[in-house]
N, C-alpha and C. Protein backbone atom coordinates (compact mmCIF):
# COMPACT_ATOMS: atom_id res chain seq x y z
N UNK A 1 48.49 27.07 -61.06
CA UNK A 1 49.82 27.63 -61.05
C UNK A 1 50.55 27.02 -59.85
N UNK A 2 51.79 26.46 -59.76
CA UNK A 2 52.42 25.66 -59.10
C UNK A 2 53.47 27.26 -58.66
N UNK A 3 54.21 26.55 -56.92
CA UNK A 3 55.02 27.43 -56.14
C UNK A 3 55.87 28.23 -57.17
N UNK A 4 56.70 27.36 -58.14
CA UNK A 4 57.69 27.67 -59.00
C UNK A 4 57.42 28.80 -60.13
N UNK A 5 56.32 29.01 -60.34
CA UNK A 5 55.80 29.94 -61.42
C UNK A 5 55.28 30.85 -60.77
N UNK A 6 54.86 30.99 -59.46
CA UNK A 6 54.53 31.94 -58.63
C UNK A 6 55.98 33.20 -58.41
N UNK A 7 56.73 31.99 -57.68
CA UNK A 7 57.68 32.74 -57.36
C UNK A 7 58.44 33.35 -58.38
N UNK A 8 58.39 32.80 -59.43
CA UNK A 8 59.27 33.40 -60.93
C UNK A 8 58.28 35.18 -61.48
N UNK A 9 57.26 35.03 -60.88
CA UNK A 9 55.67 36.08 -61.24
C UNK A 9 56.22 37.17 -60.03
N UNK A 10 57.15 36.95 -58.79
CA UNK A 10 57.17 37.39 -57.65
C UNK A 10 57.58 38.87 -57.91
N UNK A 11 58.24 39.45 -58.64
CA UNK A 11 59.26 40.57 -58.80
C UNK A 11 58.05 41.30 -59.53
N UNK A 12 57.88 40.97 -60.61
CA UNK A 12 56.62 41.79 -61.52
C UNK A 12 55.19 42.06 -60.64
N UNK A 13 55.07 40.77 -59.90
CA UNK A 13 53.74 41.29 -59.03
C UNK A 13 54.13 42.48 -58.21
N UNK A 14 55.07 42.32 -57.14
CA UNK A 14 55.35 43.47 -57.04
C UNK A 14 55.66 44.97 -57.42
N UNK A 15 56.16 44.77 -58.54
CA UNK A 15 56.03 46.21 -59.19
C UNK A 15 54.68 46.59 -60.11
N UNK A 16 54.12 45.60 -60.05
CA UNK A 16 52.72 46.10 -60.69
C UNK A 16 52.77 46.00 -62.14
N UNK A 17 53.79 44.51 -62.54
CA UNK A 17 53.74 44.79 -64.11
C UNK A 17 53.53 43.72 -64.89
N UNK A 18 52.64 42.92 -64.04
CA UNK A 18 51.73 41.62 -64.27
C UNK A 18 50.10 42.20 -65.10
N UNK A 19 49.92 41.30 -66.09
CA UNK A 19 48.48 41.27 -66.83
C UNK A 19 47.27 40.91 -65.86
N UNK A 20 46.22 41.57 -66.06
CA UNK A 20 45.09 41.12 -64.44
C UNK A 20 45.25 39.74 -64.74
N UNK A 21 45.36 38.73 -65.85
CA UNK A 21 45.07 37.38 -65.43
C UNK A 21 46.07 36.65 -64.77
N UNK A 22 46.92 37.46 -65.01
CA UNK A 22 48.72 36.54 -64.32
C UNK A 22 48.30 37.03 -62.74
N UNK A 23 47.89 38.42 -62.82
CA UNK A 23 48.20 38.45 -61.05
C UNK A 23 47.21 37.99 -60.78
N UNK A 24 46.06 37.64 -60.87
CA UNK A 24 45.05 36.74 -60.46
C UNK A 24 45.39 35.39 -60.09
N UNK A 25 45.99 34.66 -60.72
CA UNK A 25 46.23 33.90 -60.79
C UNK A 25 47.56 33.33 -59.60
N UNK A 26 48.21 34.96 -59.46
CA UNK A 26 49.25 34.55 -58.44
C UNK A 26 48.35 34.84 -57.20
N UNK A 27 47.48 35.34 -56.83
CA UNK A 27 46.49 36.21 -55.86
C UNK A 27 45.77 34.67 -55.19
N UNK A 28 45.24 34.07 -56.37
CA UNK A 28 44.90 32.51 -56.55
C UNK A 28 45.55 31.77 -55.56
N UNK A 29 46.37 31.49 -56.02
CA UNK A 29 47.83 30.56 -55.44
C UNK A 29 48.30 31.06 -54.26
N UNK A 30 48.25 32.15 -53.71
CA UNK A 30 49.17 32.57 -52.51
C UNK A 30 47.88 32.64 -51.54
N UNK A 31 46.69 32.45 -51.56
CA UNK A 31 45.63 32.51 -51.01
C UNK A 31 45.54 30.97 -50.37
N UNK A 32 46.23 30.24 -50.93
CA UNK A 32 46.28 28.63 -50.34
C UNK A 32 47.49 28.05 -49.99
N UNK A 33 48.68 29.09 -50.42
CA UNK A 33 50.36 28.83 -49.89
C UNK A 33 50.63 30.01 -49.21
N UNK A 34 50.57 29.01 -48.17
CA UNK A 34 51.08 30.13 -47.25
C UNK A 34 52.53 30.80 -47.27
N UNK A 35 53.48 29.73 -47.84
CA UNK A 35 55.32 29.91 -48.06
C UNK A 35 54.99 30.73 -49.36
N UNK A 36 54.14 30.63 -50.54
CA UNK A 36 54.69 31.60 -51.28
C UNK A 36 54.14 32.91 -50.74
N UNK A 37 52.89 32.90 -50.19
CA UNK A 37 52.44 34.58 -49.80
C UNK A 37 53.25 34.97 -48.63
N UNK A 38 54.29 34.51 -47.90
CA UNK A 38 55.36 34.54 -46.88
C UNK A 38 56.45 35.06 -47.98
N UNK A 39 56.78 34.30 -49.28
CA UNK A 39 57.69 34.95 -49.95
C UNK A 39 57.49 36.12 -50.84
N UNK A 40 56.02 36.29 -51.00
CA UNK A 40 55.68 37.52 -51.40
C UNK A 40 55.89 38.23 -50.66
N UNK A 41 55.33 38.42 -49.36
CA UNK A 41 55.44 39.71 -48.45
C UNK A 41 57.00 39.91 -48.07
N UNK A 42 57.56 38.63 -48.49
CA UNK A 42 59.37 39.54 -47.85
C UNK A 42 59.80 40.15 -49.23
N UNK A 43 59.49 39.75 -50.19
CA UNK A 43 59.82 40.43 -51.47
C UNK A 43 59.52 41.99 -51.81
N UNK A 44 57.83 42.19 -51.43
CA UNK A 44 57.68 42.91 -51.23
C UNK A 44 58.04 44.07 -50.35
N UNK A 45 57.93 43.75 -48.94
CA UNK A 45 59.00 44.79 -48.10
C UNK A 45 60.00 45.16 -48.36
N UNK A 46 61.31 44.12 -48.69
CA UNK A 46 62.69 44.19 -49.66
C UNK A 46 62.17 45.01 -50.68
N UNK A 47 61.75 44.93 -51.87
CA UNK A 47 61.72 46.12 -52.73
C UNK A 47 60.88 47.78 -52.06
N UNK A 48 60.02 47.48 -51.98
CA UNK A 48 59.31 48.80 -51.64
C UNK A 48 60.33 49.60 -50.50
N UNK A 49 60.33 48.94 -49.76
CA UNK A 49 61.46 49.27 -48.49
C UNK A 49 62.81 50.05 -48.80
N UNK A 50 62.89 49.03 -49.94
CA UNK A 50 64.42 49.98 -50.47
C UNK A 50 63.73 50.84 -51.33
N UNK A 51 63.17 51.02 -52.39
CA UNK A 51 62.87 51.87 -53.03
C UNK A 51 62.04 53.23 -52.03
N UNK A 52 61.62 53.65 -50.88
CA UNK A 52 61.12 54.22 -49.95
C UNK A 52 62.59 54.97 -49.37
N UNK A 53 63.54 53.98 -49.34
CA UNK A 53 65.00 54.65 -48.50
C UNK A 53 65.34 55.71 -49.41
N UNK A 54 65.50 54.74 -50.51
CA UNK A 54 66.35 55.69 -51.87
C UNK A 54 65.65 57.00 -51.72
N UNK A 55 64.05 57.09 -51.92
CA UNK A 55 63.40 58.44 -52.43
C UNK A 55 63.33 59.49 -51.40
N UNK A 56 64.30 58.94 -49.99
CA UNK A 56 63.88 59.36 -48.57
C UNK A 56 62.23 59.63 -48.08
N UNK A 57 61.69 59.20 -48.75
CA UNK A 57 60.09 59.72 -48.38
C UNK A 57 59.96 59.35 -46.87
N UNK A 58 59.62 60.07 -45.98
CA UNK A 58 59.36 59.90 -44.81
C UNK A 58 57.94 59.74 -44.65
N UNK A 59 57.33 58.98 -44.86
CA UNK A 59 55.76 58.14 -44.62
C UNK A 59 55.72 57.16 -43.74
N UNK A 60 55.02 56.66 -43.67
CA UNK A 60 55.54 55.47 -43.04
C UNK A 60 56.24 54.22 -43.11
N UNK A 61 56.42 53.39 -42.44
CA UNK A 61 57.20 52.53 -42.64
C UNK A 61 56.19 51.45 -42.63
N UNK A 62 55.15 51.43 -42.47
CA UNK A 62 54.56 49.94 -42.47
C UNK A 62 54.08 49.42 -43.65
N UNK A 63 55.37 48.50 -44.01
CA UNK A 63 55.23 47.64 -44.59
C UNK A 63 54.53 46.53 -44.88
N UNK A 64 54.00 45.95 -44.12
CA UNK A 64 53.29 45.13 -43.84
C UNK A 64 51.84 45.30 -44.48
N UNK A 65 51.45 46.66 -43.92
CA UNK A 65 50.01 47.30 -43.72
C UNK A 65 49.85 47.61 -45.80
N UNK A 66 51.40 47.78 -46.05
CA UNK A 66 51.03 48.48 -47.67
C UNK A 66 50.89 47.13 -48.59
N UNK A 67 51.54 46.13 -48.21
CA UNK A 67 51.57 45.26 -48.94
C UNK A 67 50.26 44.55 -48.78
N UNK A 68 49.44 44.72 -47.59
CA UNK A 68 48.05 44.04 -47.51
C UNK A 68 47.18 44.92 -48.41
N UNK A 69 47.47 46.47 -48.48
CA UNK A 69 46.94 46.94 -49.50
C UNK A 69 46.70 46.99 -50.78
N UNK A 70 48.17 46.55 -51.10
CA UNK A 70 48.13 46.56 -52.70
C UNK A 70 48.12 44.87 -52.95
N UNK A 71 47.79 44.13 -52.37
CA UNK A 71 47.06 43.43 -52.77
C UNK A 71 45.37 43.18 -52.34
N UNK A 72 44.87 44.29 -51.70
CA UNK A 72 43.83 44.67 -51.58
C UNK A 72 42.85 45.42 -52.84
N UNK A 73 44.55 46.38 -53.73
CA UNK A 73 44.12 46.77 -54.37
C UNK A 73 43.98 46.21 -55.69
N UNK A 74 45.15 45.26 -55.88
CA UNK A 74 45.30 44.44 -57.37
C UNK A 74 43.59 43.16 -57.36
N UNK A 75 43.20 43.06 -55.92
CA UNK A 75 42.29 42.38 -56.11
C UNK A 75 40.63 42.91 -56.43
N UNK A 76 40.85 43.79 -55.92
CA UNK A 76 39.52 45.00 -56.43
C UNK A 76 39.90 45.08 -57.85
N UNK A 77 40.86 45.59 -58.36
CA UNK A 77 41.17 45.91 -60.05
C UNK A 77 40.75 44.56 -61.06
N UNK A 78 41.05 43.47 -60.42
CA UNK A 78 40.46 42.13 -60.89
C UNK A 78 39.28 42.51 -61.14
N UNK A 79 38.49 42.47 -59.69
CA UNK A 79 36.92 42.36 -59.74
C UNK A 79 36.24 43.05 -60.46
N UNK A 80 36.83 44.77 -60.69
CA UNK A 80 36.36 45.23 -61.02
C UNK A 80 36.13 45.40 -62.79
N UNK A 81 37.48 44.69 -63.13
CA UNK A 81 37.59 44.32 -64.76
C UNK A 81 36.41 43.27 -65.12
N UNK A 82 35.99 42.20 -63.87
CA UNK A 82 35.45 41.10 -64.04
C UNK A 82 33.78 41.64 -64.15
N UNK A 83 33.50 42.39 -63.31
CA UNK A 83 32.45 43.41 -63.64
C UNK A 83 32.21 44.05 -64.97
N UNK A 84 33.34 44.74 -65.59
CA UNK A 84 33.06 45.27 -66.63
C UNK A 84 32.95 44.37 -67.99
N UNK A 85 33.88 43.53 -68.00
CA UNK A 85 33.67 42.56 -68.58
C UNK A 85 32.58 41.31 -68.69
N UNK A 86 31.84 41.20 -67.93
CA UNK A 86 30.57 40.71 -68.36
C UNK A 86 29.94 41.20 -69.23
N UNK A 87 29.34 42.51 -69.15
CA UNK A 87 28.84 43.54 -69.37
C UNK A 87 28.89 43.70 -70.88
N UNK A 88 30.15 44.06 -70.98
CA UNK A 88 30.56 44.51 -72.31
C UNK A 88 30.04 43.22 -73.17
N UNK A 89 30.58 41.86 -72.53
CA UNK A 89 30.30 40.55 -73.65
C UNK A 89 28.82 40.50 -73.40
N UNK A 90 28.19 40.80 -72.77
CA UNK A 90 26.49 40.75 -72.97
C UNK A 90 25.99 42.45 -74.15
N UNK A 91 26.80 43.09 -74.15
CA UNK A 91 26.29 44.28 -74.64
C UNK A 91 26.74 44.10 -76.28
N UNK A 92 28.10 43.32 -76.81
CA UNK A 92 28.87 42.77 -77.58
C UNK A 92 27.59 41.88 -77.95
N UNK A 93 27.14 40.80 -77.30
CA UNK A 93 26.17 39.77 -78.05
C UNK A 93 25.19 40.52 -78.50
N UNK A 94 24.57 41.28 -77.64
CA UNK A 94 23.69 42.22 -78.00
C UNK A 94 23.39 43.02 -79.33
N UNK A 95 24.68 43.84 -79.56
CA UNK A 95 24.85 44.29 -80.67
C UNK A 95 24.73 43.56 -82.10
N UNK A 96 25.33 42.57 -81.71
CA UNK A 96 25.41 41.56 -83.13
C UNK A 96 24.11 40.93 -82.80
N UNK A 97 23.53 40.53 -82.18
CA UNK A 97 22.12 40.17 -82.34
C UNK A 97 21.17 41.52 -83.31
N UNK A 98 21.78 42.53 -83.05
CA UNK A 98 20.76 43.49 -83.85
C UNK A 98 21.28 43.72 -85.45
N UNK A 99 22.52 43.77 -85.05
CA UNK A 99 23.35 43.42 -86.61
C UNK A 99 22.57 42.58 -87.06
N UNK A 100 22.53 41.15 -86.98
CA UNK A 100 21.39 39.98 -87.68
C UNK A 100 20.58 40.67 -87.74
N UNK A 101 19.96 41.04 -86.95
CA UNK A 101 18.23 41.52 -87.33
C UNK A 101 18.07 42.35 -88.44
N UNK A 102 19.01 43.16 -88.62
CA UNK A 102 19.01 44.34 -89.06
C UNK A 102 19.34 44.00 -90.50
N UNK A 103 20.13 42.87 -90.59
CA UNK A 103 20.56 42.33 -91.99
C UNK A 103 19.39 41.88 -92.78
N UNK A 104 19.22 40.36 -91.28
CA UNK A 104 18.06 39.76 -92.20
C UNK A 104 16.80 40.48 -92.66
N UNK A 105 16.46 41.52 -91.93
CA UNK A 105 15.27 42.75 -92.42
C UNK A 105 15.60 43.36 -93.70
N UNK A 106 17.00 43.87 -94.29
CA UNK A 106 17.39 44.45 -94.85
C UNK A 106 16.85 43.52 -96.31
N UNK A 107 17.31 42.00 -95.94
CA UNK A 107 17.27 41.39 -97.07
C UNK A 107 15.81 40.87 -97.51
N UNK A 108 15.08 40.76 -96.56
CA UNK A 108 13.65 40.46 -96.43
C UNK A 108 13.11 41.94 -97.20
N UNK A 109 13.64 42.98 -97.26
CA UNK A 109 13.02 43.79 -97.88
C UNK A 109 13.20 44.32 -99.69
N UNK A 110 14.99 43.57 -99.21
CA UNK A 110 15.55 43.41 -100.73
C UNK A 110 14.65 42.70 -101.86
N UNK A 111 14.17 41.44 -101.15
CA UNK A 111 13.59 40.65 -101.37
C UNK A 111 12.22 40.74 -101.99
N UNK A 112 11.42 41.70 -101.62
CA UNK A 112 10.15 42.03 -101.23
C UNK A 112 10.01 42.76 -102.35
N UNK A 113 11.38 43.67 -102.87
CA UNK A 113 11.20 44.73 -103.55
C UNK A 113 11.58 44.30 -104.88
N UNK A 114 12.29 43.01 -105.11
CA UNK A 114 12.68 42.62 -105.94
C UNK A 114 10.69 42.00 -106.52
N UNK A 115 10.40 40.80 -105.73
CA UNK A 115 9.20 40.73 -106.03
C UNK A 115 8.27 41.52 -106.61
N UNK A 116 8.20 43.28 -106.30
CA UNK A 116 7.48 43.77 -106.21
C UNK A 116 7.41 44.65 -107.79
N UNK A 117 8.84 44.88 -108.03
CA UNK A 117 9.39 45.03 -109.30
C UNK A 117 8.96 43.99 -110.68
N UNK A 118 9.15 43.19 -109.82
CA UNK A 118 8.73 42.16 -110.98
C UNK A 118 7.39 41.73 -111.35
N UNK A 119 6.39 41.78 -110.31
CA UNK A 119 4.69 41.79 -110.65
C UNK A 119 5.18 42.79 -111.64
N UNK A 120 5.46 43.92 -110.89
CA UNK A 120 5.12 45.40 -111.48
C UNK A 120 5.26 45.58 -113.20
N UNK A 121 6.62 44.77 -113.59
CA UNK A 121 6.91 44.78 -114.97
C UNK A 121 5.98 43.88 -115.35
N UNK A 122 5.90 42.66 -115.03
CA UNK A 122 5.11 41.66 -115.61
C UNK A 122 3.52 42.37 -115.95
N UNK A 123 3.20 43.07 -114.81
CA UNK A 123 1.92 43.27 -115.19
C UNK A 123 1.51 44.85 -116.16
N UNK A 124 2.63 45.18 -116.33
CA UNK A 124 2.66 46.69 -117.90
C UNK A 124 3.31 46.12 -118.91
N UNK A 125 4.41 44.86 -118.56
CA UNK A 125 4.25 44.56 -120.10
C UNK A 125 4.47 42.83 -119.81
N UNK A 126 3.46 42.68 -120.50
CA UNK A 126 2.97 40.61 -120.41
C UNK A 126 3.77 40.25 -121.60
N UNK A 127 4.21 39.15 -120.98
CA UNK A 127 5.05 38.48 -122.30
C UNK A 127 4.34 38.00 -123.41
N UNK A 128 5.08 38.25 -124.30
CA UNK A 128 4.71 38.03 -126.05
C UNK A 128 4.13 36.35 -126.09
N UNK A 129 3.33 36.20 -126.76
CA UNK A 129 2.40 34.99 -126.96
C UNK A 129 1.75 34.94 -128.62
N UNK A 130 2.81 34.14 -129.42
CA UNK A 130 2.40 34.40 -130.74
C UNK A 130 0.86 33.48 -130.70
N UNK A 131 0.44 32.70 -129.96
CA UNK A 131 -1.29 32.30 -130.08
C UNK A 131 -2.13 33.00 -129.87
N UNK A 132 -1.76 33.91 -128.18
CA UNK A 132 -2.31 34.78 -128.25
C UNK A 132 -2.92 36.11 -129.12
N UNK A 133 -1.83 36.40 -129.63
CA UNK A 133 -1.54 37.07 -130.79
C UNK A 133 -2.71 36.83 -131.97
N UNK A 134 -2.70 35.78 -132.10
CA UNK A 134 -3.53 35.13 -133.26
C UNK A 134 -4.91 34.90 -133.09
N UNK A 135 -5.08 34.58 -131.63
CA UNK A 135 -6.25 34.93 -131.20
C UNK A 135 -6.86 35.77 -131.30
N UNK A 136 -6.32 36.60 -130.66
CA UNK A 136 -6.86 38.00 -130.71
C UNK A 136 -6.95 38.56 -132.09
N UNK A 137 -6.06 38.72 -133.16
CA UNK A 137 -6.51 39.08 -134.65
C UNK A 137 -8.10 38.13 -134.84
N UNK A 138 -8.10 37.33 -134.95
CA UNK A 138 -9.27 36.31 -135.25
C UNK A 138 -10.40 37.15 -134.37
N UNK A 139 -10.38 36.92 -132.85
CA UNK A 139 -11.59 37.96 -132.50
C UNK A 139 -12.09 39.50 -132.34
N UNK A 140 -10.58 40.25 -133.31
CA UNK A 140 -11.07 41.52 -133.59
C UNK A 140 -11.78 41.56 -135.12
N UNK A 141 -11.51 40.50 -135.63
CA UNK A 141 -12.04 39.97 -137.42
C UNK A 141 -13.39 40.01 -136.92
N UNK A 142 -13.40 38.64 -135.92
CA UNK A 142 -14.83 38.40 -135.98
C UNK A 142 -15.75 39.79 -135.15
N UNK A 143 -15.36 40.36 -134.62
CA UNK A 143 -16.05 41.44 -134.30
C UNK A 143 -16.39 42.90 -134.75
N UNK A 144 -15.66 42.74 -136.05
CA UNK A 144 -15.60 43.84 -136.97
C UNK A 144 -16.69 43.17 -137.95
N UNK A 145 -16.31 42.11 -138.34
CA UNK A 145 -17.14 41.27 -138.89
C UNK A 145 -19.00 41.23 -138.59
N UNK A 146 -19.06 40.68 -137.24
CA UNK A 146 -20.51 40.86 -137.07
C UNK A 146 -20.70 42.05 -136.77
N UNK A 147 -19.98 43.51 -136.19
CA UNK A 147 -20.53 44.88 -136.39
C UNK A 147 -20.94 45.23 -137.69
N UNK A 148 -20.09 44.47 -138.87
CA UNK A 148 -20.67 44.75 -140.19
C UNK A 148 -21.97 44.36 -140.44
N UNK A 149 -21.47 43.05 -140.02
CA UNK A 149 -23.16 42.21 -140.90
C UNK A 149 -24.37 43.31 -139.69
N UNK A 150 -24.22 43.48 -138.25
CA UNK A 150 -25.21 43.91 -137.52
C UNK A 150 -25.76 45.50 -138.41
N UNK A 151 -24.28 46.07 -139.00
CA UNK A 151 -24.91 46.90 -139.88
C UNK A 151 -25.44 46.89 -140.93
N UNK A 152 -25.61 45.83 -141.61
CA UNK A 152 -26.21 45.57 -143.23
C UNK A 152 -27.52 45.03 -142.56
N UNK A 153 -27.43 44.25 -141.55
CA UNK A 153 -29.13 43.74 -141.53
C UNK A 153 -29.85 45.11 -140.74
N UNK A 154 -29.24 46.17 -140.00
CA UNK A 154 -29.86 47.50 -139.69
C UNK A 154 -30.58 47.80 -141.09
N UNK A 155 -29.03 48.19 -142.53
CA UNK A 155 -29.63 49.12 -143.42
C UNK A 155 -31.10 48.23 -143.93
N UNK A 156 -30.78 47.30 -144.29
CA UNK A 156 -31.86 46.03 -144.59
C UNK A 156 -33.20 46.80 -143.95
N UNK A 157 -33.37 46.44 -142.74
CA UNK A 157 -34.80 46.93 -141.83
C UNK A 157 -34.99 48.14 -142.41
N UNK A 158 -34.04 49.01 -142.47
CA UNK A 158 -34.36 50.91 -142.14
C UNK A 158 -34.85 50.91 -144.21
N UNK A 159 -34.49 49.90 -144.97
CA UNK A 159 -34.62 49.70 -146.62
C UNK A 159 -35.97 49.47 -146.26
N UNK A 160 -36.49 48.24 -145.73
CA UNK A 160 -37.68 47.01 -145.54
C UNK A 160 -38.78 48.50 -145.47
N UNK A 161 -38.35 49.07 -144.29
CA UNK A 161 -39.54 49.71 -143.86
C UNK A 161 -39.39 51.37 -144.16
N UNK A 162 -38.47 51.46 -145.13
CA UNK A 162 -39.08 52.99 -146.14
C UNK A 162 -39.84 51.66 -147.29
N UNK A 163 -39.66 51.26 -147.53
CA UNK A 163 -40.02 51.06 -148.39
C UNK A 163 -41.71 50.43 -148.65
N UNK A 164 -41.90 50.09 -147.21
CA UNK A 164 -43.09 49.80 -146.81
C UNK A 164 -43.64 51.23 -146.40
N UNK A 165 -43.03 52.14 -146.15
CA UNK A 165 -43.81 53.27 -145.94
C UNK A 165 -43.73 53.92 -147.25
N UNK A 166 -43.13 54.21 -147.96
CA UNK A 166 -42.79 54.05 -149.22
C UNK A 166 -44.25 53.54 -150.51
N UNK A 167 -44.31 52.22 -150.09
CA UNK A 167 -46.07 51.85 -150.62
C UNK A 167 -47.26 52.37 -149.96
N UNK A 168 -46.88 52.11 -149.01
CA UNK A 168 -48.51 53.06 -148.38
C UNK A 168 -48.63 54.31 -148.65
N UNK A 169 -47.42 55.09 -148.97
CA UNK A 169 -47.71 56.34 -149.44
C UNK A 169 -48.13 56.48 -150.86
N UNK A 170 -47.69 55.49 -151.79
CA UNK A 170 -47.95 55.21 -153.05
C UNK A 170 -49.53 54.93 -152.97
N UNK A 171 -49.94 53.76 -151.89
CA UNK A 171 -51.48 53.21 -152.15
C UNK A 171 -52.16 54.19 -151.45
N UNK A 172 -51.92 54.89 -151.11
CA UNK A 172 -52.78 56.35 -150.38
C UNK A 172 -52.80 57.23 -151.65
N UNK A 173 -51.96 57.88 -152.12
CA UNK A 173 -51.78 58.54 -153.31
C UNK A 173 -52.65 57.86 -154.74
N UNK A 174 -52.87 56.55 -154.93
CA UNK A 174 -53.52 56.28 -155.45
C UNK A 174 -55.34 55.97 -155.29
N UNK A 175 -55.46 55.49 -154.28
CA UNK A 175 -56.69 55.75 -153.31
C UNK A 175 -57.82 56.86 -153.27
N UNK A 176 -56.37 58.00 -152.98
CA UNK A 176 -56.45 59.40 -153.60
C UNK A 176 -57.09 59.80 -154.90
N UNK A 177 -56.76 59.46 -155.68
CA UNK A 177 -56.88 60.04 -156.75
C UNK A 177 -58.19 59.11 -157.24
């Protein structure tokens, strides 16, 4: 900030109706010019001074001493914004760092559940397979099939051997007699 924009800042700094970065910035500048912080402090006395007559307030008069103050004080109000403002933009990153987290978890689970759905159907109902299909008729045939025949060669044996007991009871009965 150059003398000329200082001094144009001069009236508002004084009344206190500068943004913290403008009066910083004049705080800046008058910290290394000595003629503009010379034209601040007569500006300052000139207003406050008259505005002090008008209200008659009987306080004091040192001027000097108030204007070292309130820019004692506009420079604490800096610091102290500059303080809070770290803070907040580390607490700000912060937050949205958990936002992400919190998303990408969200979707990692979306995800998970979508998967999980889908074994789940796949495995109560398996997709249609007309070979399969055909397969399987063929090896419930063939297994109805040899339960049959396993039962005809049963009746067969359980025939074979009445019937062998069947003669011996005949050749005993005859034997017999």
């Amino acid at each position: 900030m150059d003398c000329r924009e200082v001094q144009s800042l001069i009236v508002p700094f004084v009344k206190s109706e500068l943004t913290l970065e403008e009066a910083k910035d004049v705080l800046e500048h008058i910290d290394h010019c000595p003629d503009c912080k010379e034209e601040l402090e007569v500006y300052y006395i000139l207003l406050i001074g008259l505005q002090e007559l008008d209200e008659d307030t009987t306080g004091s008069l040192d001027l000097h001493g108030q204007f070292e103050e309130h820019l004692r004080r506009t420079r604490a109000e800096i610091d102290n914004t500059k303080f809070w403002r770290a803070p907040k933009m580390v607490l700000l990153l912060a937050l949205i760092a958990v936002v992400l987290v919190l998303v990408t978890h969200e979707q990692e689970w979306i995800v998970e559940k979508d998967i999980f759905e889908k074994n789940k159907y796949e495995q109560v109902l398996p997709t249609y397979n007309p070979g399969n299909a055909i397969l399987m008729k063929i090896q419930n045939r063939q297994s109805r099939n040899s339960v049959l025949i396993d039962k005809k060669k049963i009746n067969k044996k359980k025939q074979s051997s009445l019937k062998g007991q069947n003669g011996e009871q005949d050749e005993k009965e005859i034997s017999d007699n």
